[in-house]
PDB file of N, CA and C in Angstrom:
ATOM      1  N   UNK A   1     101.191  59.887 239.459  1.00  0.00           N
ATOM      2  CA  UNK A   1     100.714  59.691 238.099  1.00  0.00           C
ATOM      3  C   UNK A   1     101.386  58.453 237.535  1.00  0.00           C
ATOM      4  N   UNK A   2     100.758  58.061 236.555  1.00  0.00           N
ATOM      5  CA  UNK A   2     101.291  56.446 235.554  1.00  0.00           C
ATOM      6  C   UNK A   2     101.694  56.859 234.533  1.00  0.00           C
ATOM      7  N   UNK A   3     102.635  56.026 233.993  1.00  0.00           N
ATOM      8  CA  UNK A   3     102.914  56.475 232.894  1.00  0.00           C
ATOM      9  C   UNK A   3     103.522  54.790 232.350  1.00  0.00           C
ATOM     10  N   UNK A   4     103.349  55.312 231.007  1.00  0.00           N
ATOM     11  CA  UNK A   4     103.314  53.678 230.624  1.00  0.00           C
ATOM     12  C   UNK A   4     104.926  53.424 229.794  1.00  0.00           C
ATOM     13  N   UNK A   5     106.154  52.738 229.874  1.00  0.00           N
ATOM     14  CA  UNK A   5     107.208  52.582 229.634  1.00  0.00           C
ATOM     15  C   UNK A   5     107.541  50.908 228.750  1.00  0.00           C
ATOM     16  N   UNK A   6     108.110  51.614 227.276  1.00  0.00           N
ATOM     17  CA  UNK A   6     107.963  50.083 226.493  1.00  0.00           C
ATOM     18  C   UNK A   6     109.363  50.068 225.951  1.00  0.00           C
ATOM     19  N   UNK A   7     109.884  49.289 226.222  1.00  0.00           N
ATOM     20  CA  UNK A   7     111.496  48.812 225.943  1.00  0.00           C
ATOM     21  C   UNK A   7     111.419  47.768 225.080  1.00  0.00           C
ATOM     22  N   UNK A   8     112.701  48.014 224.244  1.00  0.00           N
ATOM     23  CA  UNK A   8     112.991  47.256 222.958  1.00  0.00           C
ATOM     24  C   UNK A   8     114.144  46.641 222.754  1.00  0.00           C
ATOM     25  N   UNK A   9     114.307  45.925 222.166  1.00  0.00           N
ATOM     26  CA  UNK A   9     116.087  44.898 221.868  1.00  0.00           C
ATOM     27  C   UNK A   9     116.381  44.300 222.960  1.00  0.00           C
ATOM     28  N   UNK A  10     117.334  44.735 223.681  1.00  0.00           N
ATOM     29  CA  UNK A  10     118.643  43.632 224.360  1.00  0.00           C
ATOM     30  C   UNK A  10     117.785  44.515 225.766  1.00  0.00           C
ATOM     31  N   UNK A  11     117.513  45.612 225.935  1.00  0.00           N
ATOM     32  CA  UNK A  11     116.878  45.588 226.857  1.00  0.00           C
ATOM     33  C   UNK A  11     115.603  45.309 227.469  1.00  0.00           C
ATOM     34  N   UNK A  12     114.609  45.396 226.727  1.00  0.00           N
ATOM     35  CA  UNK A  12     113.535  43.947 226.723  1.00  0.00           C
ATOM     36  C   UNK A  12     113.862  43.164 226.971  1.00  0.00           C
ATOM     37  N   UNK A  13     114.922  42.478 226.993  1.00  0.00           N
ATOM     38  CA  UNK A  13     115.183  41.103 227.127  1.00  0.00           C
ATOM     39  C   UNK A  13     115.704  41.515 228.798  1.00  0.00           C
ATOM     40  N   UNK A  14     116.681  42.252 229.191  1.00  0.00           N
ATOM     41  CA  UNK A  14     117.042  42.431 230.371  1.00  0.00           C
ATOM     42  C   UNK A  14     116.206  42.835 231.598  1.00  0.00           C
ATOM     43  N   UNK A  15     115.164  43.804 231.105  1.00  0.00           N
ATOM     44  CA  UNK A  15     113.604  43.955 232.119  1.00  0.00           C
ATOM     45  C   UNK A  15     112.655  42.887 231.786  1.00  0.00           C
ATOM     46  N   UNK A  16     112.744  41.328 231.310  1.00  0.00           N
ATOM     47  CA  UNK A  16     112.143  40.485 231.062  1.00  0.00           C
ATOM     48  C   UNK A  16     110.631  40.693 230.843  1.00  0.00           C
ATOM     49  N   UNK A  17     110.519  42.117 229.921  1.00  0.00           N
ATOM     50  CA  UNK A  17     109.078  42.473 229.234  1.00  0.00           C
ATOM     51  C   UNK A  17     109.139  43.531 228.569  1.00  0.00           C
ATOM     52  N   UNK A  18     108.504  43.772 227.985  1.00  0.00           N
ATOM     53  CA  UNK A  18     108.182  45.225 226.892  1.00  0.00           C
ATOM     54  C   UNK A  18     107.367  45.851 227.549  1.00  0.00           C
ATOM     55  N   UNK A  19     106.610  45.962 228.738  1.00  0.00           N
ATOM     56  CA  UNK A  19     105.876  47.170 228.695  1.00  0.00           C
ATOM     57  C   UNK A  19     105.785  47.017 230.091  1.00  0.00           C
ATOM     58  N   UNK A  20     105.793  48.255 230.856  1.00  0.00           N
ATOM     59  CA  UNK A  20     105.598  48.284 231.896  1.00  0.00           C
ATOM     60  C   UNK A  20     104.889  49.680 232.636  1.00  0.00           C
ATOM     61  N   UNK A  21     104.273  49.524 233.393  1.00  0.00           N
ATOM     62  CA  UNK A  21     103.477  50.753 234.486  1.00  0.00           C
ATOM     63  C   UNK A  21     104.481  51.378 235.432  1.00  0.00           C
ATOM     64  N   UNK A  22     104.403  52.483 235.283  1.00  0.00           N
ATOM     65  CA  UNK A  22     105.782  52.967 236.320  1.00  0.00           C
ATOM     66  C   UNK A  22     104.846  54.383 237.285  1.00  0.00           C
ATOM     67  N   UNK A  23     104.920  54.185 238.245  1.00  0.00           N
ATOM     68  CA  UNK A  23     104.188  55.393 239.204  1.00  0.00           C
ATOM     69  C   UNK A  23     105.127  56.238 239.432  1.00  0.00           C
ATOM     70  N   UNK A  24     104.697  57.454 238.804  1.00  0.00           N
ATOM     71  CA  UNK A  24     105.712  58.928 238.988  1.00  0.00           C
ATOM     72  C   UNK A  24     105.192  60.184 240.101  1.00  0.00           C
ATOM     73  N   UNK A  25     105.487  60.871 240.601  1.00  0.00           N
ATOM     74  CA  UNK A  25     105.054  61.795 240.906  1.00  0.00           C
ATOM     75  C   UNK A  25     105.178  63.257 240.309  1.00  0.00           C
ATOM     76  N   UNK A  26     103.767  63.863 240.400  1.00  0.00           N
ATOM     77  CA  UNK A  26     103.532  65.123 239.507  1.00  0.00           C
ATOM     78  C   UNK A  26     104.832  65.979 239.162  1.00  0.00           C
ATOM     79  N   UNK A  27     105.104  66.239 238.179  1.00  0.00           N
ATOM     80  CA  UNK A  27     106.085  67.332 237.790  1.00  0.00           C
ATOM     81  C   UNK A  27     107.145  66.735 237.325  1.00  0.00           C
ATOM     82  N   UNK A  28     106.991  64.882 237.126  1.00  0.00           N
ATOM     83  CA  UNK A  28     108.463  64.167 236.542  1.00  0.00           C
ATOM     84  C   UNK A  28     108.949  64.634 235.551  1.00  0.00           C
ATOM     85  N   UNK A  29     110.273  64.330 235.095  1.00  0.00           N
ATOM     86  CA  UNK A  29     110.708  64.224 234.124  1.00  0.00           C
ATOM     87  C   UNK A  29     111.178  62.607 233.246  1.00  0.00           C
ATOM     88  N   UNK A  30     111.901  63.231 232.311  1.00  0.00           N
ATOM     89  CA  UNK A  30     112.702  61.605 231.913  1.00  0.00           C
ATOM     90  C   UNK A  30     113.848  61.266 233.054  1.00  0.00           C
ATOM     91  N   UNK A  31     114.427  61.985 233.011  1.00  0.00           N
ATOM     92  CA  UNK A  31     115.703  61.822 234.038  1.00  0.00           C
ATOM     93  C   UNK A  31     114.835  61.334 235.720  1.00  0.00           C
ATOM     94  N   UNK A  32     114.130  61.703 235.966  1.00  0.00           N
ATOM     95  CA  UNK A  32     113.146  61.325 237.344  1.00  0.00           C
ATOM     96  C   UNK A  32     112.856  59.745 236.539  1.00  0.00           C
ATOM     97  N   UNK A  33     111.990  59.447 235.457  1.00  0.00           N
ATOM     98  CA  UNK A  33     111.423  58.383 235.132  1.00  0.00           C
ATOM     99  C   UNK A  33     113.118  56.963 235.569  1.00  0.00           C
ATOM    100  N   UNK A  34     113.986  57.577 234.346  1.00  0.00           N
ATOM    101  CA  UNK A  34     115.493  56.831 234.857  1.00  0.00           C
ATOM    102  C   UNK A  34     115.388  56.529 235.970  1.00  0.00           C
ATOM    103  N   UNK A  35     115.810  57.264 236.576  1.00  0.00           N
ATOM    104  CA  UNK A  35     116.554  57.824 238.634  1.00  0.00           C
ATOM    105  C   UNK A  35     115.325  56.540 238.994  1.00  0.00           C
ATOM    106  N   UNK A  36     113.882  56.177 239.341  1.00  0.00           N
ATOM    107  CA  UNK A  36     113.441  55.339 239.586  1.00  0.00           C
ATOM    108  C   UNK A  36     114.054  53.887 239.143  1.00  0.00           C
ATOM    109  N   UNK A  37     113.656  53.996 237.431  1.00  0.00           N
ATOM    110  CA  UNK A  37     113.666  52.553 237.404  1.00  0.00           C
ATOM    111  C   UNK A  37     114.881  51.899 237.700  1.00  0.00           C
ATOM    112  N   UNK A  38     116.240  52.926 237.343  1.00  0.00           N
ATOM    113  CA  UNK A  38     117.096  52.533 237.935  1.00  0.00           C
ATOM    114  C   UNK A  38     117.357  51.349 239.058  1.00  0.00           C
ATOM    115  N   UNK A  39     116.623  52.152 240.378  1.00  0.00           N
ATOM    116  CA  UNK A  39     116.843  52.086 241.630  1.00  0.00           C
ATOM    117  C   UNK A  39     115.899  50.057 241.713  1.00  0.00           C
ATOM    118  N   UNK A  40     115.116  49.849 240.600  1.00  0.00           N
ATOM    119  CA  UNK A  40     114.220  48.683 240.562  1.00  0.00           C
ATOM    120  C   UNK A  40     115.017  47.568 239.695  1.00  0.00           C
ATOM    121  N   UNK A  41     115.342  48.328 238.740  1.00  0.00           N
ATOM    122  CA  UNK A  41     115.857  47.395 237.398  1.00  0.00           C
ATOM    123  C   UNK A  41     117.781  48.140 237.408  1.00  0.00           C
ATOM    124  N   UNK A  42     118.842  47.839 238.327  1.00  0.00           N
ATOM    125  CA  UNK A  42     120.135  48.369 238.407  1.00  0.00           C
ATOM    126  C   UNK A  42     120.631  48.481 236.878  1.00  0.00           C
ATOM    127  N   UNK A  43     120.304  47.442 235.764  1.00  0.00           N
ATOM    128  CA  UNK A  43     120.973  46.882 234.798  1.00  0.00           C
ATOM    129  C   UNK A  43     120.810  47.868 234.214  1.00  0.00           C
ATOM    130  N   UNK A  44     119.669  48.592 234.281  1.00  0.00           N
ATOM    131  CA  UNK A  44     119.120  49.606 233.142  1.00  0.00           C
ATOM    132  C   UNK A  44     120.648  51.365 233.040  1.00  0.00           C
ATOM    133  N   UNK A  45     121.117  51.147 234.089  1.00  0.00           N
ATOM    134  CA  UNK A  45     122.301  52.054 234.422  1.00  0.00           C
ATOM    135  C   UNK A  45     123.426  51.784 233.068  1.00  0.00           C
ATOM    136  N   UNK A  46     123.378  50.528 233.075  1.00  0.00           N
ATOM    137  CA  UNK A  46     124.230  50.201 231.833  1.00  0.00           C
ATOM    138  C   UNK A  46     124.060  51.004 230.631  1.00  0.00           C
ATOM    139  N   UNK A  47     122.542  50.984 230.150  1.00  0.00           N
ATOM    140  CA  UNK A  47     122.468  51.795 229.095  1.00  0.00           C
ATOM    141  C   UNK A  47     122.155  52.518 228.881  1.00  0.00           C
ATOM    142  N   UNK A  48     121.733  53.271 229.963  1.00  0.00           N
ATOM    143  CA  UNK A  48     121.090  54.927 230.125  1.00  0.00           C
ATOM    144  C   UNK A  48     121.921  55.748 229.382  1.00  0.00           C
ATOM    145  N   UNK A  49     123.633  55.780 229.333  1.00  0.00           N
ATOM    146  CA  UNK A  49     124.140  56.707 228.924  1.00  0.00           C
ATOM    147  C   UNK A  49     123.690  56.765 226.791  1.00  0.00           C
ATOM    148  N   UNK A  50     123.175  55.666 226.747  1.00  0.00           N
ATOM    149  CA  UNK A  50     123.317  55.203 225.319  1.00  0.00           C
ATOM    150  C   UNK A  50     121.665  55.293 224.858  1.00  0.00           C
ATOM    151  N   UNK A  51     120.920  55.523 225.557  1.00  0.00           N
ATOM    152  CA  UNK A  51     119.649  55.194 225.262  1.00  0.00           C
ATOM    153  C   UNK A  51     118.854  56.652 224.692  1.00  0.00           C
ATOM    154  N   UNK A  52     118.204  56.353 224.181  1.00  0.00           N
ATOM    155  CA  UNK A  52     117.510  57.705 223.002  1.00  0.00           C
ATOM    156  C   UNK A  52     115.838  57.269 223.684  1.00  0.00           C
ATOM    157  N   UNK A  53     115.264  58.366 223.589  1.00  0.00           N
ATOM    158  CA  UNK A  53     113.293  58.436 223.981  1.00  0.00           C
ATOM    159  C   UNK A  53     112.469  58.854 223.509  1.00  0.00           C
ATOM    160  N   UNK A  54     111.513  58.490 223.406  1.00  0.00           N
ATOM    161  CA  UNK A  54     110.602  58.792 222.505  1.00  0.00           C
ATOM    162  C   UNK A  54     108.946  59.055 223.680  1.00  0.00           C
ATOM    163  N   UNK A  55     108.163  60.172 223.250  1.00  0.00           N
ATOM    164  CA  UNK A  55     107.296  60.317 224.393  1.00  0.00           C
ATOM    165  C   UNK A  55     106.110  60.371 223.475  1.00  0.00           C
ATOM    166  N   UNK A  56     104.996  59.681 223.564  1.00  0.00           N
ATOM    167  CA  UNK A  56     104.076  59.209 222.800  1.00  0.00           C
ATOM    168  C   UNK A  56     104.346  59.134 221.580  1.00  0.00           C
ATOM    169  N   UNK A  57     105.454  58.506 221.274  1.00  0.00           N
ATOM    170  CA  UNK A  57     105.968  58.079 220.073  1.00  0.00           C
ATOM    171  C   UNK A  57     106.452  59.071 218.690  1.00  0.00           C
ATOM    172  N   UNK A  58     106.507  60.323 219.496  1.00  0.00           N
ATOM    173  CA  UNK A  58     107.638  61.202 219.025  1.00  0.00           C
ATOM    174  C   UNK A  58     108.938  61.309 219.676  1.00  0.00           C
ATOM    175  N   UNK A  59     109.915  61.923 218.939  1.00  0.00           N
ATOM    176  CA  UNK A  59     111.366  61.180 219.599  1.00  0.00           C
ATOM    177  C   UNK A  59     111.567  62.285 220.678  1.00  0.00           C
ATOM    178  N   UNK A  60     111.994  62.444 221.947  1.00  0.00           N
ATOM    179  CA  UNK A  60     111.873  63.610 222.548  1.00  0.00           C
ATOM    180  C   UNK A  60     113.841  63.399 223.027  1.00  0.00           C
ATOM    181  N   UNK A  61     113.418  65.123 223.120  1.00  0.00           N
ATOM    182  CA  UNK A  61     115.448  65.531 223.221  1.00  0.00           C
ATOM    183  C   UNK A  61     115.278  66.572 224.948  1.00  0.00           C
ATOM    184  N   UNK A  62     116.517  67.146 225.601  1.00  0.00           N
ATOM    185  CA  UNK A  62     116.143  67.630 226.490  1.00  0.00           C
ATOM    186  C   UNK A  62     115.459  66.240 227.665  1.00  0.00           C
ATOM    187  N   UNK A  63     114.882  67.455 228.955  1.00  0.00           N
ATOM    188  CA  UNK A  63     114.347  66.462 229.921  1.00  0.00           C
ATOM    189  C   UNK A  63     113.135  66.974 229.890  1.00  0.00           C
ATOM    190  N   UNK A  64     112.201  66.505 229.043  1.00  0.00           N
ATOM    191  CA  UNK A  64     110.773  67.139 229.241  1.00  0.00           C
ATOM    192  C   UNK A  64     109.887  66.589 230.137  1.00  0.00           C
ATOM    193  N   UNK A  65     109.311  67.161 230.902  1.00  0.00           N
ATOM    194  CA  UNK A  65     107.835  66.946 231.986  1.00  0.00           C
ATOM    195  C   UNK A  65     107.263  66.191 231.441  1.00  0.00           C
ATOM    196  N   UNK A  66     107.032  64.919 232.107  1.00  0.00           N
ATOM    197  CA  UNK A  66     105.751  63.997 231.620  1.00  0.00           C
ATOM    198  C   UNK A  66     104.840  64.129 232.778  1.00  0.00           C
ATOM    199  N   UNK A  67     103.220  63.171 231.263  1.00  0.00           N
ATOM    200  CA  UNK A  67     101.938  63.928 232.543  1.00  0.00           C
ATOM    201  C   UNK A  67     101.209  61.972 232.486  1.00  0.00           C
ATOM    202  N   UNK A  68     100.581  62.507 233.371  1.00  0.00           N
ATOM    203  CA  UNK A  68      99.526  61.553 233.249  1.00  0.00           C
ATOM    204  C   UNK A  68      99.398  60.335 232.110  1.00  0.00           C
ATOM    205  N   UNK A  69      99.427  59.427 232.049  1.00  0.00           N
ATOM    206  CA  UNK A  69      99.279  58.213 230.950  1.00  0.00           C
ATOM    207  C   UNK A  69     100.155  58.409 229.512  1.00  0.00           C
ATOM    208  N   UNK A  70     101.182  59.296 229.604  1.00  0.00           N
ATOM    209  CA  UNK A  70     102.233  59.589 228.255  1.00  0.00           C
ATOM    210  C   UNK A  70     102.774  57.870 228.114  1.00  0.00           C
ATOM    211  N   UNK A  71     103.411  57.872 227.073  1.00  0.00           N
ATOM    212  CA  UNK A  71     103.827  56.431 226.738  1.00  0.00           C
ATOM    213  C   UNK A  71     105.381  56.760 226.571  1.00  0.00           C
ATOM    214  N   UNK A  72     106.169  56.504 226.974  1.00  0.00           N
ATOM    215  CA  UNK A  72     107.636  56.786 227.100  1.00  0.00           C
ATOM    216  C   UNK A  72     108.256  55.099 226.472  1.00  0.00           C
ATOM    217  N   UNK A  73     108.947  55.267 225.063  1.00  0.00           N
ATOM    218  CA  UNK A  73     109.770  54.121 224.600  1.00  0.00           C
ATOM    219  C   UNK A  73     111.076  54.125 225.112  1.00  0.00           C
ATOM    220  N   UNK A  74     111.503  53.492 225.531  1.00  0.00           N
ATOM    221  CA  UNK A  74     113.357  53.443 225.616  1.00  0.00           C
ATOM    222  C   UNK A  74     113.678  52.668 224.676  1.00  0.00           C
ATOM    223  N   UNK A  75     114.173  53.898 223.926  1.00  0.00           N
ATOM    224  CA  UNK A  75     115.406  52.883 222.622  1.00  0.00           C
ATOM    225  C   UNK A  75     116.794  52.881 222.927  1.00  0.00           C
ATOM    226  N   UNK A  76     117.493  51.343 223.487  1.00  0.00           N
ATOM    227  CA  UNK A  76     118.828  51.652 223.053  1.00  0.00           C
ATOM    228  C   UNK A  76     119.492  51.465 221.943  1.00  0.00           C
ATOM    229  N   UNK A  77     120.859  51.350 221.870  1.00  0.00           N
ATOM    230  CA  UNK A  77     121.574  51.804 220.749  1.00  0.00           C
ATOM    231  C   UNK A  77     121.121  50.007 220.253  1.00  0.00           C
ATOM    232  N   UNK A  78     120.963  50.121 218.703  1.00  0.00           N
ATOM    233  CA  UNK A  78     121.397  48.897 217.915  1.00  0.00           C
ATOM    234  C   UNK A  78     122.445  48.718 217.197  1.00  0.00           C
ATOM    235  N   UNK A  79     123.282  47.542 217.246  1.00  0.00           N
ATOM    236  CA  UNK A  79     124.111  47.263 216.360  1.00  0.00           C
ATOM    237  C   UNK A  79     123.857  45.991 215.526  1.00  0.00           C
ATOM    238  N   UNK A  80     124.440  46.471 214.192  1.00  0.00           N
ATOM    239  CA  UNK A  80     124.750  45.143 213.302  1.00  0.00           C
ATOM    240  C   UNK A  80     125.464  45.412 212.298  1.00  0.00           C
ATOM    241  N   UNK A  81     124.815  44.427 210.912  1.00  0.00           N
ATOM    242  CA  UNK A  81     125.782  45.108 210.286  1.00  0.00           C
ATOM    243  C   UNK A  81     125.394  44.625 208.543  1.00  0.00           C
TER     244      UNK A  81
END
């Protein structure tokens, strides 16, 4: 299954795009979605521990099952001030 993955801030800038197609297999989770891109994009390890999600653009908590064409945001942390 596809699922569509859109990154924002300093990490957008580090996967050199905002949106990307990621091929999962049936029964993923978020933590499965990670564990991949990981293994494609290493950098993304950096901020996994810090990063918050959102699954068709509600904020999702836990590791919930994604299906078919869900839209998964990765927000990491912002600072300023």
């Amino acid at each position: 299954m596809k699922v569509n993955v859109k990154v924002f801030a300093a990490l957008r800038e580090e996967l050199e795009g905002s949106e990307l197609s990621v091929e999962l297999p049936e029964g993923a989770t978020l933590t499965t979605l990670l564990d991949q891109m990981g293994v494609r994009y290493p950098i993304l390890k950096k901020y996994a521990p810090a990063l918050h999600f959102a699954v068709n653009r509600k904020y999702a908590s836990g590791n919930p099952i994604l299906r078919e064409g869900d839209e998964v945001a990765l927000l990491p942390p912002v600072a300023g001030g």
